[in-house]
N, C-alpha and C. Protein backbone atom coordinates (compact mmCIF):
# COMPACT_ATOMS: atom_id res chain seq x y z
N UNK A 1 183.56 204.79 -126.29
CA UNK A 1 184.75 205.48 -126.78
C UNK A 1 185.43 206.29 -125.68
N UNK A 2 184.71 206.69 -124.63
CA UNK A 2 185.09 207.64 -123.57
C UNK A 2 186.30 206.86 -122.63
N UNK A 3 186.03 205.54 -122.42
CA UNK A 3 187.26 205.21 -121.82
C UNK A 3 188.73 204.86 -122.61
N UNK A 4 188.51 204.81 -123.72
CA UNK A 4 189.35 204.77 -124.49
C UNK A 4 190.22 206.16 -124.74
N UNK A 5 189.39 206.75 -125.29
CA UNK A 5 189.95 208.55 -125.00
C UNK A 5 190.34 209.21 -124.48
N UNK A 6 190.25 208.88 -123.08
CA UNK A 6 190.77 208.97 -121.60
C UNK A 6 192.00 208.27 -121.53
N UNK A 7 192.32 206.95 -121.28
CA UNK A 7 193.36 206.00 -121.15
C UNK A 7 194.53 207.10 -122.70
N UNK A 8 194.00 207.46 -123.69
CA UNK A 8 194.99 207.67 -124.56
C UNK A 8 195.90 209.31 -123.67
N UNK A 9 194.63 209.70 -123.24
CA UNK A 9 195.30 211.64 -122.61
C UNK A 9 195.79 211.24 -121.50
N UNK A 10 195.71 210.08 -120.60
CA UNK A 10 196.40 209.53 -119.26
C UNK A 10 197.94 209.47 -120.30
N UNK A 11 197.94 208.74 -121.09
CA UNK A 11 199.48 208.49 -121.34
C UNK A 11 200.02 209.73 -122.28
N UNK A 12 199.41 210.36 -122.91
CA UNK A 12 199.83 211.28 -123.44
C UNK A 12 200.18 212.53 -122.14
N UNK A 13 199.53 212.72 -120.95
CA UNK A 13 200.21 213.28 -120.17
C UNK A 13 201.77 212.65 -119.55
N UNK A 14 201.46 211.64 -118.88
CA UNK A 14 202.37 211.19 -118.56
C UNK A 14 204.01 210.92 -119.41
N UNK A 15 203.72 210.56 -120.79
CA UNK A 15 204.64 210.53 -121.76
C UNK A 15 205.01 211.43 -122.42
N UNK A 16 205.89 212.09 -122.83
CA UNK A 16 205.88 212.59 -124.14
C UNK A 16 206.16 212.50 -125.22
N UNK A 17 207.09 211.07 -125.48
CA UNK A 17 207.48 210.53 -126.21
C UNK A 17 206.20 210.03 -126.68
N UNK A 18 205.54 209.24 -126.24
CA UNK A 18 204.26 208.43 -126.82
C UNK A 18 203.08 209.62 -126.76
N UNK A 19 202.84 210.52 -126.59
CA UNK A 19 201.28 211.56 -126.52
C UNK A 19 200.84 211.57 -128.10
N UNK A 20 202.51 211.72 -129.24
CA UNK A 20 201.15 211.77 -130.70
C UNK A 20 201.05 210.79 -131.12
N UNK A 21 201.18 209.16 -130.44
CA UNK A 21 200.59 208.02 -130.91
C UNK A 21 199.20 207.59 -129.80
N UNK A 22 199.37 208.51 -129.05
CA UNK A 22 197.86 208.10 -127.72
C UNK A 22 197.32 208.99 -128.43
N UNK A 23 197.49 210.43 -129.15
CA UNK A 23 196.24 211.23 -129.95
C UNK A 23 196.09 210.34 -131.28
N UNK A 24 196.81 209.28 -131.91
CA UNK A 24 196.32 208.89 -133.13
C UNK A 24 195.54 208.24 -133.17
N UNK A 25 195.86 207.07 -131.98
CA UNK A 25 194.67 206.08 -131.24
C UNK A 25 193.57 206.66 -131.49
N UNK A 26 193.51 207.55 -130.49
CA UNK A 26 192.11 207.99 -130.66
C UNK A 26 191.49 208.60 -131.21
N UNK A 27 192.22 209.30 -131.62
CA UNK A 27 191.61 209.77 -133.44
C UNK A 27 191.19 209.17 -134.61
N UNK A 28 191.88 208.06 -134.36
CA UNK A 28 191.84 206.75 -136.03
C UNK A 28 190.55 206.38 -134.81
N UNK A 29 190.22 205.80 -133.52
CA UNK A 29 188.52 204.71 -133.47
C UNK A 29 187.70 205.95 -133.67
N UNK A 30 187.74 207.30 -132.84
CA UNK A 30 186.59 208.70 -133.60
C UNK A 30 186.79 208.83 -134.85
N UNK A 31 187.13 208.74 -135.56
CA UNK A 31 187.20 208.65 -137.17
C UNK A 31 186.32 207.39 -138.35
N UNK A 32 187.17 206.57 -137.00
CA UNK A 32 186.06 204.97 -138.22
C UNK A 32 184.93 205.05 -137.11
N UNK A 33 184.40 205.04 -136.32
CA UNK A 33 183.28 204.50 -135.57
C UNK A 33 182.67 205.49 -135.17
N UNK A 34 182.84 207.30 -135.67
CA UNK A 34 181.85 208.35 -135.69
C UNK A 34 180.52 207.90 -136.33
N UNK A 35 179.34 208.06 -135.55
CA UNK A 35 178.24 207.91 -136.28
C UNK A 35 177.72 209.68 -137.21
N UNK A 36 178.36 210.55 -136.42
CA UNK A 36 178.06 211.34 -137.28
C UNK A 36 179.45 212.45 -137.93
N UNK A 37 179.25 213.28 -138.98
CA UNK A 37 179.82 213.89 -139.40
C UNK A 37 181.15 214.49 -138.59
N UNK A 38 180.05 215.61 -137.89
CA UNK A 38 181.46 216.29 -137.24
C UNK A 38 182.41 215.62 -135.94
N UNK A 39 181.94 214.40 -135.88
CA UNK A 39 182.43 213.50 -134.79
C UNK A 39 183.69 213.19 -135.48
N UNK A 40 183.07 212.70 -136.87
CA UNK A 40 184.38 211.86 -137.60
C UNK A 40 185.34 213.01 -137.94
N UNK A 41 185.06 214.15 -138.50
CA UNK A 41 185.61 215.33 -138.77
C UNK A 41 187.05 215.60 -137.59
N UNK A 42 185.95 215.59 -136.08
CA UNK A 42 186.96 215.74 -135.45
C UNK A 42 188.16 214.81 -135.46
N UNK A 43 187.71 213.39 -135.46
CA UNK A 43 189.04 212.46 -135.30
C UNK A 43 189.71 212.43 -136.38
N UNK A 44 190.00 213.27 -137.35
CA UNK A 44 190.08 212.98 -139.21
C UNK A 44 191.25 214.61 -138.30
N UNK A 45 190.80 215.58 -137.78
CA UNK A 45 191.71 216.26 -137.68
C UNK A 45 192.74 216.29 -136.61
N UNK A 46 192.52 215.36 -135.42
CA UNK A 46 193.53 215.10 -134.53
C UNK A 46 194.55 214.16 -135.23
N UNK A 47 194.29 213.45 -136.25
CA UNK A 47 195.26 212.33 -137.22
C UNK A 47 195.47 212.93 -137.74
N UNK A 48 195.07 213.86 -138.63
CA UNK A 48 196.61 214.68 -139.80
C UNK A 48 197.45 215.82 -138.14
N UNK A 49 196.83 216.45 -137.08
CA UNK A 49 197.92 216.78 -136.30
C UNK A 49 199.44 216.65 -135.91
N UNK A 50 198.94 215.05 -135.78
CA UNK A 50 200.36 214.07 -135.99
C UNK A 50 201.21 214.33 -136.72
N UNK A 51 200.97 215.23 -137.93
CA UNK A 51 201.87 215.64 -138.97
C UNK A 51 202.98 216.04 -138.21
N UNK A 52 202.26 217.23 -137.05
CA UNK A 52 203.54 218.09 -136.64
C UNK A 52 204.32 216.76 -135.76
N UNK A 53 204.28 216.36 -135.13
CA UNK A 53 204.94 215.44 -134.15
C UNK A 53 205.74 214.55 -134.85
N UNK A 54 205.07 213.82 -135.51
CA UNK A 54 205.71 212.53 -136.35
C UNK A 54 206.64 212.81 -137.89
N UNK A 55 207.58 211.68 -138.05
CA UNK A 55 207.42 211.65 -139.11
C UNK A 55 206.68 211.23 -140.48
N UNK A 56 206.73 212.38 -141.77
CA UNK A 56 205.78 212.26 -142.41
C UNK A 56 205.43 210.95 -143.21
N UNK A 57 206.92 210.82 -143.82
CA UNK A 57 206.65 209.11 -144.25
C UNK A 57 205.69 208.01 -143.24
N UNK A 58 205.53 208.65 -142.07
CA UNK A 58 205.26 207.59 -141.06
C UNK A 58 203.35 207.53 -140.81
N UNK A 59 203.31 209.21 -140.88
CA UNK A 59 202.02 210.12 -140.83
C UNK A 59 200.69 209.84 -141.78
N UNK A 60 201.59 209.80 -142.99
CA UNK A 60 200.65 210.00 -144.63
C UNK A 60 199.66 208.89 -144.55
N UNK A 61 200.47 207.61 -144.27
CA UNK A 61 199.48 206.35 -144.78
C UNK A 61 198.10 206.53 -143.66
N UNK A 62 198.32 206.83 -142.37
CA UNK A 62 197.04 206.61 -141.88
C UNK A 62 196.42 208.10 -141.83
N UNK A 63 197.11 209.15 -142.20
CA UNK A 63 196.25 210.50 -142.19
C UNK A 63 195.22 210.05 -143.76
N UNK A 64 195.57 209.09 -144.70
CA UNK A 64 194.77 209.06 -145.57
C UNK A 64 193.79 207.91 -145.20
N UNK A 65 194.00 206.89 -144.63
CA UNK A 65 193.17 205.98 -143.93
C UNK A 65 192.02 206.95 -143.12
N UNK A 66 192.60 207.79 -142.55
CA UNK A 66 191.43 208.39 -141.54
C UNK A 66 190.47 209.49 -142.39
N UNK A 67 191.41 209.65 -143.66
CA UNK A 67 190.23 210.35 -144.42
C UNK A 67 189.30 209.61 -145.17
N UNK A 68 189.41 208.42 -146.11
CA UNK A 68 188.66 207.40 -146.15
C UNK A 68 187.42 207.36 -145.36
N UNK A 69 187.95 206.92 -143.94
CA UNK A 69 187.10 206.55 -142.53
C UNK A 69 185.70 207.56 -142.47
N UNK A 70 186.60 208.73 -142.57
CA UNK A 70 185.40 210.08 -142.57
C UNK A 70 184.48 210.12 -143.64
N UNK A 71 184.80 210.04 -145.01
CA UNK A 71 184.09 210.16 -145.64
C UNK A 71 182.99 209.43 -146.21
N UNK A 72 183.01 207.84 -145.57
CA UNK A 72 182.75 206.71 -145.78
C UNK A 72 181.33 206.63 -144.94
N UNK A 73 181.01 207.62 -144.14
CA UNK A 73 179.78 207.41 -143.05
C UNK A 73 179.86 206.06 -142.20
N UNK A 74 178.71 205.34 -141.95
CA UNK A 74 178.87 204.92 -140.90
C UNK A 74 178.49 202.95 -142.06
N UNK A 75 179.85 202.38 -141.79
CA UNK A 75 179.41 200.99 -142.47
C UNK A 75 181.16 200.25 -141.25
N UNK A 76 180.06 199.10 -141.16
CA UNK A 76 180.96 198.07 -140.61
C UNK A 76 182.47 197.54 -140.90
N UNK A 77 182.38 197.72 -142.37
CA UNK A 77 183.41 197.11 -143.02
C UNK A 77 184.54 198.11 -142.59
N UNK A 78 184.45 199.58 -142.18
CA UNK A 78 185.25 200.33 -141.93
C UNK A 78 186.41 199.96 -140.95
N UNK A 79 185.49 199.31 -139.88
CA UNK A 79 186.75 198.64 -138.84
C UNK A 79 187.88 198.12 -139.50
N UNK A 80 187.57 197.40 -140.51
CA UNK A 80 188.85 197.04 -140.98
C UNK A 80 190.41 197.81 -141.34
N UNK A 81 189.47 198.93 -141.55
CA UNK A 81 190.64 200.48 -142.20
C UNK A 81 191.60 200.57 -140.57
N UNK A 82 191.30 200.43 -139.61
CA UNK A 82 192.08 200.67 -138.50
C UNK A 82 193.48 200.07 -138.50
N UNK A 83 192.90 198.31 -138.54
CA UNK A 83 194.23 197.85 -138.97
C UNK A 83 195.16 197.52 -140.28
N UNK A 84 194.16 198.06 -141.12
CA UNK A 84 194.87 198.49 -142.59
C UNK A 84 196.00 199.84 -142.81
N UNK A 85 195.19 200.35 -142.03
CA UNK A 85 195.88 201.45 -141.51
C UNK A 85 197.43 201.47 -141.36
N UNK A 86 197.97 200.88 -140.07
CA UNK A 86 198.74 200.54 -139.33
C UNK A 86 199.27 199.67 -140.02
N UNK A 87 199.47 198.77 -140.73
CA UNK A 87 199.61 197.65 -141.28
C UNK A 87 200.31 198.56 -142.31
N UNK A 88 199.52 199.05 -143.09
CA UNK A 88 200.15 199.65 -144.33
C UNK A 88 201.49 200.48 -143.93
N UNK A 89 201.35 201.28 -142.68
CA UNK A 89 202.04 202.20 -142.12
C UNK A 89 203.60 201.36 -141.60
N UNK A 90 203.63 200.88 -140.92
CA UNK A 90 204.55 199.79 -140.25
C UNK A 90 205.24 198.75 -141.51
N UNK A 91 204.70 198.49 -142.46
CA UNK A 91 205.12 197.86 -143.79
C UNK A 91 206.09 198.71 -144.58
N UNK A 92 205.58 199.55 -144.85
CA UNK A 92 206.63 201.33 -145.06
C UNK A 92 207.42 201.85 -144.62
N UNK A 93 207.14 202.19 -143.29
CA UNK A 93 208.29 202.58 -142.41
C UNK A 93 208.33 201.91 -141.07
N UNK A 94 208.05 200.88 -141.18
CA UNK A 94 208.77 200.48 -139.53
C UNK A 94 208.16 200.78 -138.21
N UNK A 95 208.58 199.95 -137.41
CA UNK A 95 207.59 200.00 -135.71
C UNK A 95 208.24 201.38 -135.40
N UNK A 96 207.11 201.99 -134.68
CA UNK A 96 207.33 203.22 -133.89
C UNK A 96 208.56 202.72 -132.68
N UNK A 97 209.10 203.80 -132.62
CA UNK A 97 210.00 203.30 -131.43
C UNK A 97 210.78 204.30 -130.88
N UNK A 98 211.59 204.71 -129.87
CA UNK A 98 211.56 206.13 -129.23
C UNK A 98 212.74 206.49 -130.08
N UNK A 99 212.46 207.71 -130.21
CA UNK A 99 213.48 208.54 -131.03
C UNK A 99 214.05 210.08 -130.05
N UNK A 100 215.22 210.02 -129.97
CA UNK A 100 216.47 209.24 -130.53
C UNK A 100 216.74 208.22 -129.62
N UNK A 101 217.18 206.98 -130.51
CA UNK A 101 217.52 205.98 -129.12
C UNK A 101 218.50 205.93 -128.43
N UNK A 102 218.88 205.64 -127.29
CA UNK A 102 219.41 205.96 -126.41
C UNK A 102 220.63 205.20 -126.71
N UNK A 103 222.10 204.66 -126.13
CA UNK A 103 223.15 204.10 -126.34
C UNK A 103 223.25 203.01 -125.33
N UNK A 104 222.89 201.65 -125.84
CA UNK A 104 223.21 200.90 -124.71
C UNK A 104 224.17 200.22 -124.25
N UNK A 105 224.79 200.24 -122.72
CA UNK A 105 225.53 199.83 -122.24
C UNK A 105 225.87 198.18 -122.19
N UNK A 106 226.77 197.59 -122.61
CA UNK A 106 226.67 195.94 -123.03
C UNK A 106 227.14 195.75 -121.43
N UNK A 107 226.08 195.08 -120.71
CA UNK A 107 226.86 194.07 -119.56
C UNK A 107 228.13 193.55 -119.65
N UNK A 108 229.11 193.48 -118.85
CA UNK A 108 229.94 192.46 -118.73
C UNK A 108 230.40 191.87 -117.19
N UNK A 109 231.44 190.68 -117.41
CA UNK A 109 232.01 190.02 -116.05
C UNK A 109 233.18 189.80 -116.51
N UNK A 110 233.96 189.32 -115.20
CA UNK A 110 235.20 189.02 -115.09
C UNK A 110 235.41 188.15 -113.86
N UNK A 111 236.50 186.77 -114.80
CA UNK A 111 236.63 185.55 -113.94
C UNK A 111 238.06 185.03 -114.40
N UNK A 112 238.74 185.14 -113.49
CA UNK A 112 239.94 184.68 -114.16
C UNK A 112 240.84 185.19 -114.99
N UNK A 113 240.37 186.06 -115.03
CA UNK A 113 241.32 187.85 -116.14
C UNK A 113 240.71 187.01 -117.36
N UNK A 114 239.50 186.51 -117.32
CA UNK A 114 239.08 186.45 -118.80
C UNK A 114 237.32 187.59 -118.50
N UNK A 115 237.55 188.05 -119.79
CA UNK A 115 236.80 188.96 -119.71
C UNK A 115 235.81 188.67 -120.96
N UNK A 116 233.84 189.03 -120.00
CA UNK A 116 232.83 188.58 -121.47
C UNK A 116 232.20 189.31 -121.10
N UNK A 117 231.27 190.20 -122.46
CA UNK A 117 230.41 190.50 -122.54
C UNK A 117 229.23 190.59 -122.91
N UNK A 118 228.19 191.08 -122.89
CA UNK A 118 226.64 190.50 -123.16
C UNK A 118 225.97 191.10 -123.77
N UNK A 119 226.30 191.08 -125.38
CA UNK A 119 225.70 192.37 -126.59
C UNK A 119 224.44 192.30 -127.35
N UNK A 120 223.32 193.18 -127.12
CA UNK A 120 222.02 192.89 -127.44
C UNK A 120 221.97 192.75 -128.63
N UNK A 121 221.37 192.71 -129.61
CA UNK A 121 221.25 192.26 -130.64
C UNK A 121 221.27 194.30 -131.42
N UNK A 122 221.57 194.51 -132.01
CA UNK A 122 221.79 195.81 -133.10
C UNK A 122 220.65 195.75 -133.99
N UNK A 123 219.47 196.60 -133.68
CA UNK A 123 218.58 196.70 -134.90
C UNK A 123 218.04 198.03 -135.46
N UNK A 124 216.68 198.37 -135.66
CA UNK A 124 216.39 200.37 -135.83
C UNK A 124 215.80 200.79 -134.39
N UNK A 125 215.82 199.56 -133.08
CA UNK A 125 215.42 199.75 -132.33
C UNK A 125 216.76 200.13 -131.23
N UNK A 126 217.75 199.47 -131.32
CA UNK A 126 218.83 199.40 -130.78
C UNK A 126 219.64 199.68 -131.79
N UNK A 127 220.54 200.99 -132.12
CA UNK A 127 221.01 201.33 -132.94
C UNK A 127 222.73 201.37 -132.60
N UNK A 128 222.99 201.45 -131.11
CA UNK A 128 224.46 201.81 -130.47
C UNK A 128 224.79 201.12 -129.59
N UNK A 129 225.69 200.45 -129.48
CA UNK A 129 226.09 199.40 -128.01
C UNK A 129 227.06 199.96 -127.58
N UNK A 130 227.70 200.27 -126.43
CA UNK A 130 229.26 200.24 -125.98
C UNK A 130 229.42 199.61 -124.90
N UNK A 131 230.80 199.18 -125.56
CA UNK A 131 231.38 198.43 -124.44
C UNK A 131 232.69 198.94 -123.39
N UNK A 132 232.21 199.55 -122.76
CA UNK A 132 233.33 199.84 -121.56
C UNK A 132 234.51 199.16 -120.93
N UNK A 133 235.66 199.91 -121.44
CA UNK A 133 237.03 198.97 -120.53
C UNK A 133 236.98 198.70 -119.15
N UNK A 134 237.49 197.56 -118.93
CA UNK A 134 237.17 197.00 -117.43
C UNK A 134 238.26 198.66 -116.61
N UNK A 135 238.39 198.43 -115.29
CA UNK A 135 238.73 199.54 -114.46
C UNK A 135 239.92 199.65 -114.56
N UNK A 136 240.53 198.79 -114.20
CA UNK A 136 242.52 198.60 -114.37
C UNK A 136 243.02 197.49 -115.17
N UNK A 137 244.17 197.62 -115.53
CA UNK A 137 244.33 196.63 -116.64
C UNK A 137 244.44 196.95 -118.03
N UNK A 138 245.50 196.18 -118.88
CA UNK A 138 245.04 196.22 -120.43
C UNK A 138 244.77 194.96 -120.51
N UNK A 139 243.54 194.89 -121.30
CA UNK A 139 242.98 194.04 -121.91
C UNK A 139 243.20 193.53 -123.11
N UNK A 140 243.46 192.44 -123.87
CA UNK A 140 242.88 192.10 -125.35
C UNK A 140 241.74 191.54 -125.52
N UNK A 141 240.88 192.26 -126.78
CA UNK A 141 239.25 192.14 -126.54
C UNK A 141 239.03 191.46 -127.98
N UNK A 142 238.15 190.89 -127.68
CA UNK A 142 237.93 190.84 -129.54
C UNK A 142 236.72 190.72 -129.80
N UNK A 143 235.83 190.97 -130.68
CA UNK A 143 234.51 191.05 -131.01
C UNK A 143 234.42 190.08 -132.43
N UNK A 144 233.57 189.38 -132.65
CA UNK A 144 232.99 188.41 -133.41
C UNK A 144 231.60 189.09 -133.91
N UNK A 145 231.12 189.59 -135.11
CA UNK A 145 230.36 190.01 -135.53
C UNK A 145 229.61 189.92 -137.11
N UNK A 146 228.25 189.39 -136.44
CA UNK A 146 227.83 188.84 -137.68
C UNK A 146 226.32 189.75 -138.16
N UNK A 147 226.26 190.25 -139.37
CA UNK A 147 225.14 191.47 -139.64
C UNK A 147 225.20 190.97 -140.52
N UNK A 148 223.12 191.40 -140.85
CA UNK A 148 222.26 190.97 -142.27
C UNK A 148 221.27 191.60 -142.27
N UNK A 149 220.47 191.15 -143.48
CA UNK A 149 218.94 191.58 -143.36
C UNK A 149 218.83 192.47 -144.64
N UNK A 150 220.36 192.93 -145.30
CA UNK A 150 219.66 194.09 -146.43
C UNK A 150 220.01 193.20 -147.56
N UNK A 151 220.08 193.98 -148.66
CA UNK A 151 220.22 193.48 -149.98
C UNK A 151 221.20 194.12 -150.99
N UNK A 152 222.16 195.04 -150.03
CA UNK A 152 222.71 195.65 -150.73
C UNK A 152 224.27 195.61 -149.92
N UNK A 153 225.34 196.44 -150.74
CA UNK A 153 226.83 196.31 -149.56
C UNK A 153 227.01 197.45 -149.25
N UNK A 154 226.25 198.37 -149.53
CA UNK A 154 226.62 199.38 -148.54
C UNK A 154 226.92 199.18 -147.34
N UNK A 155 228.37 200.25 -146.39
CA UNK A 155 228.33 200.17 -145.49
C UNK A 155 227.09 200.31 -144.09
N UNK A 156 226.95 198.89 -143.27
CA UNK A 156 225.93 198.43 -142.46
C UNK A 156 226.59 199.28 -140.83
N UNK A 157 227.45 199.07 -141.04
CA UNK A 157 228.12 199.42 -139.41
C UNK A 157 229.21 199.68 -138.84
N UNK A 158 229.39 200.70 -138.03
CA UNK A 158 230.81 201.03 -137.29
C UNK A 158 231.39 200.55 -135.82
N UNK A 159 232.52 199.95 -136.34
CA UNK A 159 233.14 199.73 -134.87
C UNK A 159 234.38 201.20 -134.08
N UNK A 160 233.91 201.32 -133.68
CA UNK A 160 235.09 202.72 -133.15
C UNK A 160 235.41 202.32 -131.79
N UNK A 161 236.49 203.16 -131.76
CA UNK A 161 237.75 202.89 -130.73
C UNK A 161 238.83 204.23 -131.08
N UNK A 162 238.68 204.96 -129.34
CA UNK A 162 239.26 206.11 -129.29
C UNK A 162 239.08 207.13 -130.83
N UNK A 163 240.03 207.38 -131.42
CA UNK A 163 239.65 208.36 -132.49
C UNK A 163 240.15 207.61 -133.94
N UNK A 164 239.57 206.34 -133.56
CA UNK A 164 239.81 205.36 -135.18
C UNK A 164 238.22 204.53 -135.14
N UNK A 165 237.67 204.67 -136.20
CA UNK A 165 236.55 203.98 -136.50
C UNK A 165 237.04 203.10 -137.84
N UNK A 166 236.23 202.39 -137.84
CA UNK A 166 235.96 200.98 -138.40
C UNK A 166 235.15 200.94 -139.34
N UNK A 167 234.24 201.10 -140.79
CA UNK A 167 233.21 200.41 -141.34
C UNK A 167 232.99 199.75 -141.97
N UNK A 168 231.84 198.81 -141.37
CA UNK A 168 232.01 197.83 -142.48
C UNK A 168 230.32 197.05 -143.02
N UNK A 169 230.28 196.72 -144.00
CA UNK A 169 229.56 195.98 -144.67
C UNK A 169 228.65 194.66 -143.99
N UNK A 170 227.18 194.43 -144.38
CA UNK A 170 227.08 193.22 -143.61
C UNK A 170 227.93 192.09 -144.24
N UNK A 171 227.94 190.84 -142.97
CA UNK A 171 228.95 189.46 -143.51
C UNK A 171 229.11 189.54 -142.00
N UNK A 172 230.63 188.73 -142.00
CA UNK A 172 230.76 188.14 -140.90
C UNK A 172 232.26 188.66 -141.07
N UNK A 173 232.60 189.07 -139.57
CA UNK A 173 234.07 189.65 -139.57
C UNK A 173 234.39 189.16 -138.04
N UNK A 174 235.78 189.40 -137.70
CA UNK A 174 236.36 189.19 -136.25
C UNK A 174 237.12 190.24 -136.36
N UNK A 175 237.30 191.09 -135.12
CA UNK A 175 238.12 192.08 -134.70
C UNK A 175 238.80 191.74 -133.56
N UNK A 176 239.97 192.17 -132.81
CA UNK A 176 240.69 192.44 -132.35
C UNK A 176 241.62 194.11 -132.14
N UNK A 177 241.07 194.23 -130.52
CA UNK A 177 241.73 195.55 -130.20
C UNK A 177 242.82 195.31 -128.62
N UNK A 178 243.14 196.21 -128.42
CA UNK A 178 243.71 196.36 -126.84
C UNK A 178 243.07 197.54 -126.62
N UNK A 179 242.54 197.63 -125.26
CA UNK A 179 241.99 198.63 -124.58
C UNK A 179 242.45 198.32 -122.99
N UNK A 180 242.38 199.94 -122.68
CA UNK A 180 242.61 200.02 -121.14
C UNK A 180 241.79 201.05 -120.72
N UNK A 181 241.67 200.86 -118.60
CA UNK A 181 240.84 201.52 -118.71
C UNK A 181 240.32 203.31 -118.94
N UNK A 182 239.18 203.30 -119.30
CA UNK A 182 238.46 204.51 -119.90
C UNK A 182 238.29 204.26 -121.59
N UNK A 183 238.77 203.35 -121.91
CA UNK A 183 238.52 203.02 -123.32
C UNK A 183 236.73 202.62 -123.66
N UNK A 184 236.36 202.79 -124.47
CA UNK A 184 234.76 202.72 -124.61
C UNK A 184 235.01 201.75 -125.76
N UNK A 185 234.42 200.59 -126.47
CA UNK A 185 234.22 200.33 -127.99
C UNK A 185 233.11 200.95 -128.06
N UNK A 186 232.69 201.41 -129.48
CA UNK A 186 231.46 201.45 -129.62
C UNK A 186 230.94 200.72 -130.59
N UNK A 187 229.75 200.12 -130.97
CA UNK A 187 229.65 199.65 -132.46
C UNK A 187 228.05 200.28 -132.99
N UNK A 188 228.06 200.41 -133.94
CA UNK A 188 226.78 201.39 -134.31
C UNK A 188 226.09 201.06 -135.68
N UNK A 189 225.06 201.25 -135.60
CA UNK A 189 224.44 200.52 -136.77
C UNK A 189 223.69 201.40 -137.62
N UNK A 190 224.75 201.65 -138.98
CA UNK A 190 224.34 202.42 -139.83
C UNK A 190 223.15 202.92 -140.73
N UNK A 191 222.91 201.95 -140.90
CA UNK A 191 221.43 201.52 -141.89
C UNK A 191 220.23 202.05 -141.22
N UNK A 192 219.30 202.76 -141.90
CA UNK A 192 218.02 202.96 -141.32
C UNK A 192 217.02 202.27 -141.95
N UNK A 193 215.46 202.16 -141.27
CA UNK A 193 214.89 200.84 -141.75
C UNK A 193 214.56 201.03 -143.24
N UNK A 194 214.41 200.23 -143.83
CA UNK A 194 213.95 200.12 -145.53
C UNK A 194 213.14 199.05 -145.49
N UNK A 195 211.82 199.09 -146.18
CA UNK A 195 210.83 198.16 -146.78
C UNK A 195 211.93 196.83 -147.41
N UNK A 196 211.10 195.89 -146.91
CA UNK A 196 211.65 194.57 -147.22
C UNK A 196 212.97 194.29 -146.76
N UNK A 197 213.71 194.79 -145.69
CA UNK A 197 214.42 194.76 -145.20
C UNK A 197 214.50 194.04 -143.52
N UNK A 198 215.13 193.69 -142.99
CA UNK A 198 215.55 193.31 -141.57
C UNK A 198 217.00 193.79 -141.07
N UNK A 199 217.28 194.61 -140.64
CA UNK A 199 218.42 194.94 -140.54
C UNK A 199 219.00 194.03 -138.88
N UNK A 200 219.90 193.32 -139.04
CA UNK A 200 220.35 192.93 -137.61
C UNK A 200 221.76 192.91 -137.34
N UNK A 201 222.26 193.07 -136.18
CA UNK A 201 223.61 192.87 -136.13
C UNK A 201 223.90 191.81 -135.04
N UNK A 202 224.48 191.23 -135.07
CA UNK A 202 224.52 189.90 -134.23
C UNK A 202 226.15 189.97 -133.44
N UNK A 203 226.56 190.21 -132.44
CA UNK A 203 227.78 190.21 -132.11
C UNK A 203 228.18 189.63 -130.40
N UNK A 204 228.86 189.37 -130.77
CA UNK A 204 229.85 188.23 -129.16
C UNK A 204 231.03 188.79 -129.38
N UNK A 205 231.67 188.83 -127.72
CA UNK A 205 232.53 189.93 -127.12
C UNK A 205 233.71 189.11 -126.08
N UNK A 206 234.90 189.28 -125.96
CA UNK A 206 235.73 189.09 -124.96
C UNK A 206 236.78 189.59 -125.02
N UNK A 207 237.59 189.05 -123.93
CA UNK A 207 239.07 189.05 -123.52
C UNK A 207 239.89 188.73 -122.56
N UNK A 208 240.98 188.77 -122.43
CA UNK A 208 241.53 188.57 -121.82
C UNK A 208 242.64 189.69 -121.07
N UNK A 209 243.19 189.32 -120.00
CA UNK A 209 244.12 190.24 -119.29
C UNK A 209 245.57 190.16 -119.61
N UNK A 210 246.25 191.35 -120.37
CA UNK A 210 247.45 190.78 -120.65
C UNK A 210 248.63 191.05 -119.41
């Protein structure tokens, strides 16, 4: 267990974003694979810690897994609770992933005063894209955008531009703007994750030089 415990406080120094999932680590294997009491005790209380760090919807399922673990003494079948654990947890609320996420910048080129860009896919992992006006020039741009994954019409996502935003519903839409430069698009993805859900936004980008 010692190198394991170690490798988790190496990244929990180094990170801080990831330190209360390197203390859960190792709290959830000292928890199921304590042979004795206050061993498991201890890893049973570095996993409800997480409370403070994490969110709780996110927290509960394995702070109760690790109480299970503890109280259960020492039987084989326990290993299993590790990835029941996690499983249950991630089914509920979704892959861990850095919070808040950051805004990513969409690549682009220019050939011929036609102008493309290169838009990652929009999910709870990638929540914001923008696309930056080329340097000189007005442009006509247009975005092609296709979003799914829920079950409902609530508004899925915003397209904004200068001080006019856009929202809209998943489906499939085409836009058209003019931008020059210092103009930003942004497009942003409303929805946060929900059980039985996939949230995606799917979008392709261009233009031309007028």
């Amino acid at each position: 267990m010692f190198p394991l415990v170690l490798g988790c406080s190496v990244i929990g120094l180094l990170s801080r974003e990831f330190m209360p999932w390197a203390l859960l680590v190792a709290g959830m294997v000292a928890t199921v694979t304590g042979k004795q009491m206050k061993l498991r005790i201890t890893g049973f209380i570095v996993v409800v810690s997480t409370l403070w760090f994490l969110p709780v919807s996110l927290s509960v399922p394995l702070a109760v897994t690790a109480a299970v673990a503890a109280l259960t003494g020492w039987r084989r079948y326990k290993y299993l609770l590790i990835p029941a654990g996690f499983v249950f947890s991630v089914f509920f609320t979704g892959l861990p992933g850095q919070l808040p996420a950051a805004p990513v910048v969409a690549s682009s080129s220019i050939s011929d005063g036609i102008l493309s860009y290169s838009i990652p896919e929009l999910n709870t992992s990638v929540t914001e894209v923008l696309l930056p006006a080329p340097f000189e020039g007005t442009w006509a741009v247009w975005i092609a955008i296709e979003a799914g994954g829920v079950r409902d019409s609530i508004p899925m996502m915003a397209v904004e531009l200068r001080e006019e935003m856009l929202i809209l519903p998943a489906g499939t839409d085409t836009l058209s703007f003019t931008v020059t430069p210092g103009d930003t698009l942004t497009i942003s993805l409303l929805k946060e994750f929900e059980p039985f859900n996939h949230t995606a936004v799917h979008a392709a980008s261009g233009g031309e030089l007028l």
